[in-house]
Protein backbone atom coordinates (compact mmCIF):
# COMPACT_ATOMS: atom_id res chain seq x y z
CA UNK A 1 -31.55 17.08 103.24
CA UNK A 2 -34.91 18.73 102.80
CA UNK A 3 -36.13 17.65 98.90
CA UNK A 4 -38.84 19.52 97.19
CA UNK A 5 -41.04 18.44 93.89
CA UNK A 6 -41.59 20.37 91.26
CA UNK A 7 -44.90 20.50 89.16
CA UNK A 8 -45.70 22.08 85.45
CA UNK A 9 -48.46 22.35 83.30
CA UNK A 10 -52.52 21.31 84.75
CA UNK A 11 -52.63 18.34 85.17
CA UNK A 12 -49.68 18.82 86.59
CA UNK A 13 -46.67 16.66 85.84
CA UNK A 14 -43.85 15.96 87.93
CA UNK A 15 -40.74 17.98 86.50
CA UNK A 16 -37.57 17.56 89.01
CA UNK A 17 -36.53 16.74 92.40
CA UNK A 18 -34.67 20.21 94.01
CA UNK A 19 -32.42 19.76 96.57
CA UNK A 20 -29.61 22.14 98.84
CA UNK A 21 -31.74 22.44 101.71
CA UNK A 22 -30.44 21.44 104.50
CA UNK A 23 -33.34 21.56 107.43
CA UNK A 24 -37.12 22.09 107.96
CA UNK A 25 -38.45 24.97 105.14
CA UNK A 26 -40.57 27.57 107.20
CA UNK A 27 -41.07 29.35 103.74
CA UNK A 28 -41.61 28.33 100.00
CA UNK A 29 -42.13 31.41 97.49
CA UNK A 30 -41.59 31.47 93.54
CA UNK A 31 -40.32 35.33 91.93
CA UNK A 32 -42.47 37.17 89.85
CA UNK A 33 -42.74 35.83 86.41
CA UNK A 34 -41.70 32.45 87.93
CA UNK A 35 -38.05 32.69 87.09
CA UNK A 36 -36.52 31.77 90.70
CA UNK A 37 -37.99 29.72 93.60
CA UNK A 38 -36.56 29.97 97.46
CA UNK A 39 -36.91 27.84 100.10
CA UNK A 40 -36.12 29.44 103.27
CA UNK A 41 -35.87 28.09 106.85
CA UNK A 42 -33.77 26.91 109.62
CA UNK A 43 -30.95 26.81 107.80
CA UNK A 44 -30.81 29.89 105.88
CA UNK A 45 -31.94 30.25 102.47
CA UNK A 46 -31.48 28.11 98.80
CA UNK A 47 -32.60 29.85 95.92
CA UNK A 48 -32.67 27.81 92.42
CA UNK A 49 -33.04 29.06 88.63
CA UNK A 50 -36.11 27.32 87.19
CA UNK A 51 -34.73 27.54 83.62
CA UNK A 52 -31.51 25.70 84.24
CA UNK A 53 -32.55 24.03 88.05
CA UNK A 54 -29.04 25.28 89.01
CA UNK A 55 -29.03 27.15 92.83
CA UNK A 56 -28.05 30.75 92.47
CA UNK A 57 -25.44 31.79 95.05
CA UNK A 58 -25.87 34.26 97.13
CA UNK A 59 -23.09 36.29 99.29
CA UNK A 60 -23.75 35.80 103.00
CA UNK A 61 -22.15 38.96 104.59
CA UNK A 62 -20.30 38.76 108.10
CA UNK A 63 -23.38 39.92 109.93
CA UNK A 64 -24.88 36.33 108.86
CA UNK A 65 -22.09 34.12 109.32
CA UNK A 66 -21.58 35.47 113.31
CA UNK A 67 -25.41 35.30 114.17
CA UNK A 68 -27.74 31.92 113.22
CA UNK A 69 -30.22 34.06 114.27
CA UNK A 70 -29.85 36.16 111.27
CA UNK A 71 -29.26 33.39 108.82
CA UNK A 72 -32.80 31.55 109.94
CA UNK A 73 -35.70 32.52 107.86
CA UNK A 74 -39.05 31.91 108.90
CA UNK A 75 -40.85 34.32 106.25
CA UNK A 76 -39.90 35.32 102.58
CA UNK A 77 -41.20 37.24 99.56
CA UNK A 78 -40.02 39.16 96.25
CA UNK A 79 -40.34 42.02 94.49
CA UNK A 80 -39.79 43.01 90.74
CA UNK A 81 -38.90 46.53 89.36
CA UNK A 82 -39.01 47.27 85.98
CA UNK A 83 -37.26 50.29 86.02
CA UNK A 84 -34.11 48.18 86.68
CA UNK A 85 -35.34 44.91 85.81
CA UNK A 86 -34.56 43.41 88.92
CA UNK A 87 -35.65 40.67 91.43
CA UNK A 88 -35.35 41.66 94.77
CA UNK A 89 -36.00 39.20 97.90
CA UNK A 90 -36.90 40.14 100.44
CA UNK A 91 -36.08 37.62 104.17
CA UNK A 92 -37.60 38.27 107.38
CA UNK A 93 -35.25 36.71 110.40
CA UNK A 94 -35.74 34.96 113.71
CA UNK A 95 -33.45 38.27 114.57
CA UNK A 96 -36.55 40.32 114.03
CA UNK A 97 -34.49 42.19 111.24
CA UNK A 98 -35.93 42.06 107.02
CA UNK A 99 -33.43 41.45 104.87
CA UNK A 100 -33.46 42.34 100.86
CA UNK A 101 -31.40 40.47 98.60
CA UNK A 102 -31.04 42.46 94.73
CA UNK A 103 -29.93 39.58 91.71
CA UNK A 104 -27.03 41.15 90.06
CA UNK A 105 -27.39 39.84 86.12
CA UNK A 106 -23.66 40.38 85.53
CA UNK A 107 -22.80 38.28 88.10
CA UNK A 108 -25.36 35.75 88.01
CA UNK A 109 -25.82 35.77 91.87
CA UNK A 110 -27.85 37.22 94.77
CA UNK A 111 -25.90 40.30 96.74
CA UNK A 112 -27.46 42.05 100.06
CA UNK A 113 -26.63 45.46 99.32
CA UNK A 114 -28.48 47.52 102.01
CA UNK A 115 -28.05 47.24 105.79
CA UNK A 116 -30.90 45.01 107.66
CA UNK A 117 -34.28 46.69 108.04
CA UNK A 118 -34.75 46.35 112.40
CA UNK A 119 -38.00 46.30 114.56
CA UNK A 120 -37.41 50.08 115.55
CA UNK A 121 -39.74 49.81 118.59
CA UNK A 122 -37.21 47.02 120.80
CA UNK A 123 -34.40 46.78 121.89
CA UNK A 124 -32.07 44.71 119.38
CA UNK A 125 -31.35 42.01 121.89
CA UNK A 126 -34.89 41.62 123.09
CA UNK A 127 -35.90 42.00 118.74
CA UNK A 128 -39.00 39.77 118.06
CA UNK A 129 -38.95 37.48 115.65
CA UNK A 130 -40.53 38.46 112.07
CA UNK A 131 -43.59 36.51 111.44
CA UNK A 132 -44.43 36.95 107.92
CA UNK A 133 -44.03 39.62 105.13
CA UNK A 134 -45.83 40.57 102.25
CA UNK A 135 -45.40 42.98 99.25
CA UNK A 136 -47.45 45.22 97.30
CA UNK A 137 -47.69 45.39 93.80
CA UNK A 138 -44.76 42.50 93.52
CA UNK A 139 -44.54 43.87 90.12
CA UNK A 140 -43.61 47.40 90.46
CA UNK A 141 -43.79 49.54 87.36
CA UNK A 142 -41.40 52.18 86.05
CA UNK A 143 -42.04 55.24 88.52
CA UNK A 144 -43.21 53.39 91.15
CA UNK A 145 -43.03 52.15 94.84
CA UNK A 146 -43.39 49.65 96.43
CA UNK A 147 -45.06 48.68 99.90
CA UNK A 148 -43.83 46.25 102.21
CA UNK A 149 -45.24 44.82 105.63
CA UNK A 150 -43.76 42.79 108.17
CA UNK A 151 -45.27 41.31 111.39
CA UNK A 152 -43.52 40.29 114.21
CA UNK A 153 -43.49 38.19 117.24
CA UNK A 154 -44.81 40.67 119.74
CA UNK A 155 -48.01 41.07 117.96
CA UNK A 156 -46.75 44.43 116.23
CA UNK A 157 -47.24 45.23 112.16
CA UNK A 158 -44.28 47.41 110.34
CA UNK A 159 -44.96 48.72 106.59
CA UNK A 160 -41.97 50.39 104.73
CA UNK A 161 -41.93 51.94 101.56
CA UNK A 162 -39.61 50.71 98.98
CA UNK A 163 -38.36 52.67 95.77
CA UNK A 164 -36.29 51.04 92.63
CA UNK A 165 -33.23 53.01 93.52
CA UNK A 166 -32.80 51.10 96.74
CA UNK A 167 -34.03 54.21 99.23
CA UNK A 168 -36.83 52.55 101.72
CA UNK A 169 -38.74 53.87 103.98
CA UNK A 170 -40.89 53.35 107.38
CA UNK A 171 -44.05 54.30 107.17
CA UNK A 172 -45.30 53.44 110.50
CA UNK A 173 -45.04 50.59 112.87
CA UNK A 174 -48.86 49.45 114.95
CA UNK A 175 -49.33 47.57 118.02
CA UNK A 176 -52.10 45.10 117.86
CA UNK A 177 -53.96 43.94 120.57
CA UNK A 178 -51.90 40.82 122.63
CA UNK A 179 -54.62 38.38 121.39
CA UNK A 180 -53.98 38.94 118.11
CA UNK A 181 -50.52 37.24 116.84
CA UNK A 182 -50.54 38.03 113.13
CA UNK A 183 -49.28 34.94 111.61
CA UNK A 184 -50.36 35.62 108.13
CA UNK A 185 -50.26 39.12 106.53
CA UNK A 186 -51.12 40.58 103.32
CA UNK A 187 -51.18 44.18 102.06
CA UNK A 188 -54.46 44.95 100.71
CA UNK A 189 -54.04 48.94 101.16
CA UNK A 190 -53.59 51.26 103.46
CA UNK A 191 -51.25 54.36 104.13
CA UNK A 192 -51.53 55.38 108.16
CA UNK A 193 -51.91 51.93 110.06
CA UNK A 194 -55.72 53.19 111.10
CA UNK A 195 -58.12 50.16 111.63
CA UNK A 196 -60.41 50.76 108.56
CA UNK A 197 -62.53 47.53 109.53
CA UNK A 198 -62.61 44.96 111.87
CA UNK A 199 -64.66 41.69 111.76
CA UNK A 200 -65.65 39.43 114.68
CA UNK A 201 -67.32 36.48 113.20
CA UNK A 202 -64.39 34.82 111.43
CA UNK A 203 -62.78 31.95 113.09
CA UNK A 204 -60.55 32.67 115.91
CA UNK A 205 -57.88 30.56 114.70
CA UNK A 206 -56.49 30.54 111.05
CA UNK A 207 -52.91 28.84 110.62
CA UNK A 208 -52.60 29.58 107.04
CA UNK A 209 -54.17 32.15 105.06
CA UNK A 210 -54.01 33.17 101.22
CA UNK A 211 -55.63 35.63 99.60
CA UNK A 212 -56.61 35.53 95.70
CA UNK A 213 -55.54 38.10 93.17
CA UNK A 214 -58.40 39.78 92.74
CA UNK A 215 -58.90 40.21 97.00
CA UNK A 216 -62.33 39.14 96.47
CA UNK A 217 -61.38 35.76 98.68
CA UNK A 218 -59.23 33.93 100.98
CA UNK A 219 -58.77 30.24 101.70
CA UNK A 220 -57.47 29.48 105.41
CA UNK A 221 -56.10 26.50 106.74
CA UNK A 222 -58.36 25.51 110.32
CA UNK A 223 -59.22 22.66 112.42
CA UNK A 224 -61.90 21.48 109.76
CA UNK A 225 -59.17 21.93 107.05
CA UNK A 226 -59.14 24.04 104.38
CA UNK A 227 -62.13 26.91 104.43
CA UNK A 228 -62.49 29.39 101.83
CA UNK A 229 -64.43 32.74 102.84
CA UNK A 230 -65.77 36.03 101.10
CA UNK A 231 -62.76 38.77 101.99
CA UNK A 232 -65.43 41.80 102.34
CA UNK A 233 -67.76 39.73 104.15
CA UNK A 234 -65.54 37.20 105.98
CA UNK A 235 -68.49 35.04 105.13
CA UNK A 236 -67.95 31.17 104.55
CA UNK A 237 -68.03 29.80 100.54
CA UNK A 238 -67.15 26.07 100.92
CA UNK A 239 -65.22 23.96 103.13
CA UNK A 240 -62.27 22.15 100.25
CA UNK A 241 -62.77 18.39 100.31
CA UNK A 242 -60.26 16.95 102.08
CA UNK A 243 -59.23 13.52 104.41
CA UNK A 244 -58.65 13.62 108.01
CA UNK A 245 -56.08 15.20 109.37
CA UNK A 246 -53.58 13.18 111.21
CA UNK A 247 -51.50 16.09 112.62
CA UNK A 248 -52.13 18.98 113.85
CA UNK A 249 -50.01 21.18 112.14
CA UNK A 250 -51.33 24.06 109.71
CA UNK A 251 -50.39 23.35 106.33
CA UNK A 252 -49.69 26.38 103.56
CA UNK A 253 -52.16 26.76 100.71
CA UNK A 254 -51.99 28.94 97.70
CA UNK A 255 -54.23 29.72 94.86
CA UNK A 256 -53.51 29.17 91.34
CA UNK A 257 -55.75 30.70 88.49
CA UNK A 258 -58.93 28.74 89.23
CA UNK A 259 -57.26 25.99 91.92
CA UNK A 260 -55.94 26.11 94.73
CA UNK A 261 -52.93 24.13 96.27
CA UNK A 262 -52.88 22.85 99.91
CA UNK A 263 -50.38 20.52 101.71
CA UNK A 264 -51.31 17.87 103.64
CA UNK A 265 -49.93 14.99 105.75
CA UNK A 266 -51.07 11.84 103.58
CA UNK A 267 -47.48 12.29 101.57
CA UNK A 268 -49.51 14.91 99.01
CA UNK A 269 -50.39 18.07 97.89
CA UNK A 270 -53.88 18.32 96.46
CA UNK A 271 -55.02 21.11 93.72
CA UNK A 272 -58.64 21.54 94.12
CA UNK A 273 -61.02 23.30 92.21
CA UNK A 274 -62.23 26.45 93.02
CA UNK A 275 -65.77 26.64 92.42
CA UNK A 276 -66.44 23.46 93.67
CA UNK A 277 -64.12 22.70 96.66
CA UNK A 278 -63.29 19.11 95.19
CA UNK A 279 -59.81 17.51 95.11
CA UNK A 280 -58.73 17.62 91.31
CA UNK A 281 -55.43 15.89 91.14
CA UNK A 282 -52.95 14.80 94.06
CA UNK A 283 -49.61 15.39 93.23
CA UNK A 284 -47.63 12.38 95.41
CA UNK A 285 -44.24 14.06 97.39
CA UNK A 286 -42.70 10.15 98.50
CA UNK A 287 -40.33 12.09 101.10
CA UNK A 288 -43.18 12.47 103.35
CA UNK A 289 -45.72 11.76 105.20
CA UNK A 290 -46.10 15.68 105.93
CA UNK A 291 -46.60 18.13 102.95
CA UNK A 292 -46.66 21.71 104.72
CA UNK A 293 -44.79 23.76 102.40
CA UNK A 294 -46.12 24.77 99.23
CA UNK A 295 -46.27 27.54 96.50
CA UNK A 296 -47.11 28.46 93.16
CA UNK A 297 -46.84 30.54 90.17
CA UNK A 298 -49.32 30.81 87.60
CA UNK A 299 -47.68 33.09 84.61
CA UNK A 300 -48.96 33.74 80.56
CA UNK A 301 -46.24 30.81 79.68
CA UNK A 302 -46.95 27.88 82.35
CA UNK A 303 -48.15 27.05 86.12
CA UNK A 304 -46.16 25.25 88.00
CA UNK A 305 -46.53 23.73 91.84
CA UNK A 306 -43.95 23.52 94.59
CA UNK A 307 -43.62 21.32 97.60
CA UNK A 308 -41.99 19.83 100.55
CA UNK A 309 -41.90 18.62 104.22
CA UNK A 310 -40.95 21.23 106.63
CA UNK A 311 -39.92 18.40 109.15
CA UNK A 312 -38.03 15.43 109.63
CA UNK A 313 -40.74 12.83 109.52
């Protein structure tokens, strides 16, 4: 059993211990507006209400059950449409397939309702893996679209377009360059899959990356911790106080109105501060030595803080 902690208010204050899932969490991600958190990984996902800290079911379909490839979920993310006011969330699979996942308020559940978006450009048994995926807005208004992007494990990029009525879209699939494995993506903009810029003097390896809501920065997760950098500029801002690391495993980081939350393998998360880089309050996970999962949600009513170990230590 793979526990996670659950944080309100700043200071934050521990709320609840979440359990259901069952192995290592590849993927932490609260909805928009903060209602539902999931917890994807190895086996499958568990998605909980935060009002009543009840799981939600969700309806596996036959597709799942046969496959474990299709039911393990390194990568997740949601979406909100107002026209229907309705979560959707949206799983990206070790089959190299995206899954999207509509909450049906009647029935108080998750339902897949569409067929499995597929990496177009291979074969589907020789399908790489999805990497990560990111939406843009998250909070689609009435009349609107939304954009999604995917990368996957053969260095390729995928964005699809996404409308409230369920019809979606490819918009283009891009071939990086083989040295580039895009571990981290986010959709800034963008429309034909064109390099608009490219920047050399950034660090060659990043294991985490988040970007801030105004995509004026980004913090990363490298060998000398956590860095935070000028997006436009990739220029460094300050290195995050941190201790030594004792493993060498990238831990996820997230920002949250002026902090920003990192794991960490000293049985912690730390919030730091965001114009200064200093460690503002350590919130203790006692599961763990790791911490490498976390996320947050900062909405008009409350922030809160997740975390959890995504392996048996």
């Amino acid at each position: 059993m793979f526990p996670l902690n659950l944080f309100c208010s700043n200071p934050y204050q521990s709320l609840t211990t979440l359990r259901g899932q069952r192995d290592a969490i590849t993927s932490l991600t609260f909805s928009v507006f903060g209602q539902f958190v999931a917890a994807a990984g190895l086996s499958g996902v568990v998605i909980w209400d935060i009002e009543t800290l009840q799981v939600v079911p969700l309806t596996l379909t036959p597709d799942n059950i046969r496959d474990p490839l299709k039911n393990t979920f390194p990568a997740a993310c949601w979406i909100y449409f107002a026209q229907q006011n309705r979560h959707v969330l949206l799983l990206g699979s070790f089959a190299g397939t995206i899954q999207l996942w509509d909450y049906i308020d009647v029935k108080l559940r998750f339902e897949c309702k569409r067929k499995p978006v597929p990496h177009l450009t291979a074969a589907a048994e020789a399908a790489p893996q999805v990497l990560a995926v990111d939406c843009f807005p998250r909070e689609v208004p009435v009349g609107k679209k939304a954009q999604i992007v995917v990368s996957f494990g053969d260095s390729s990029l995928g964005v699809w377009t996404l409308e409230a009525d369920g019809k979606l879209k490819q918009n283009f699939v891009v071939a990086l360059e083989a040295e580039l494995f895009p571990k981290v993506v986010t959709l800034l903009h963008g429309g034909s899959g064109n390099t608009l810029w490219r920047k050399t003097t950034a660090l060659n390896l990043m294991g985490a990356v988040a970007v801030n809501k105004t995509y004026e920065h980004f913090v990363a997760c490298t060998s000398d911790g956590f860095e935070l950098f000028n997006l436009e500029q990739m220029n460094l801002v300050r290195k995050l106080e941190h201790q030594p690391a004792l493993l060498a495993l990238p831990k996820q980081v997230s920002f949250v109105g002026q902090h920003i939350l990192g794991g960490t393998d000293c049985r912690c998360a730390e919030v730091y501060a965001l114009k200064s880089g200093k460690v503002v309050q350590s919130l203790k996970y006692p599961q763990g030595g790791l911490v490498q999962s976390v996320a947050a949600s900062d909405t008009y009513w409350q922030s809160q803080a997740l975390m959890a170990t995504s392996l048996a230590m």
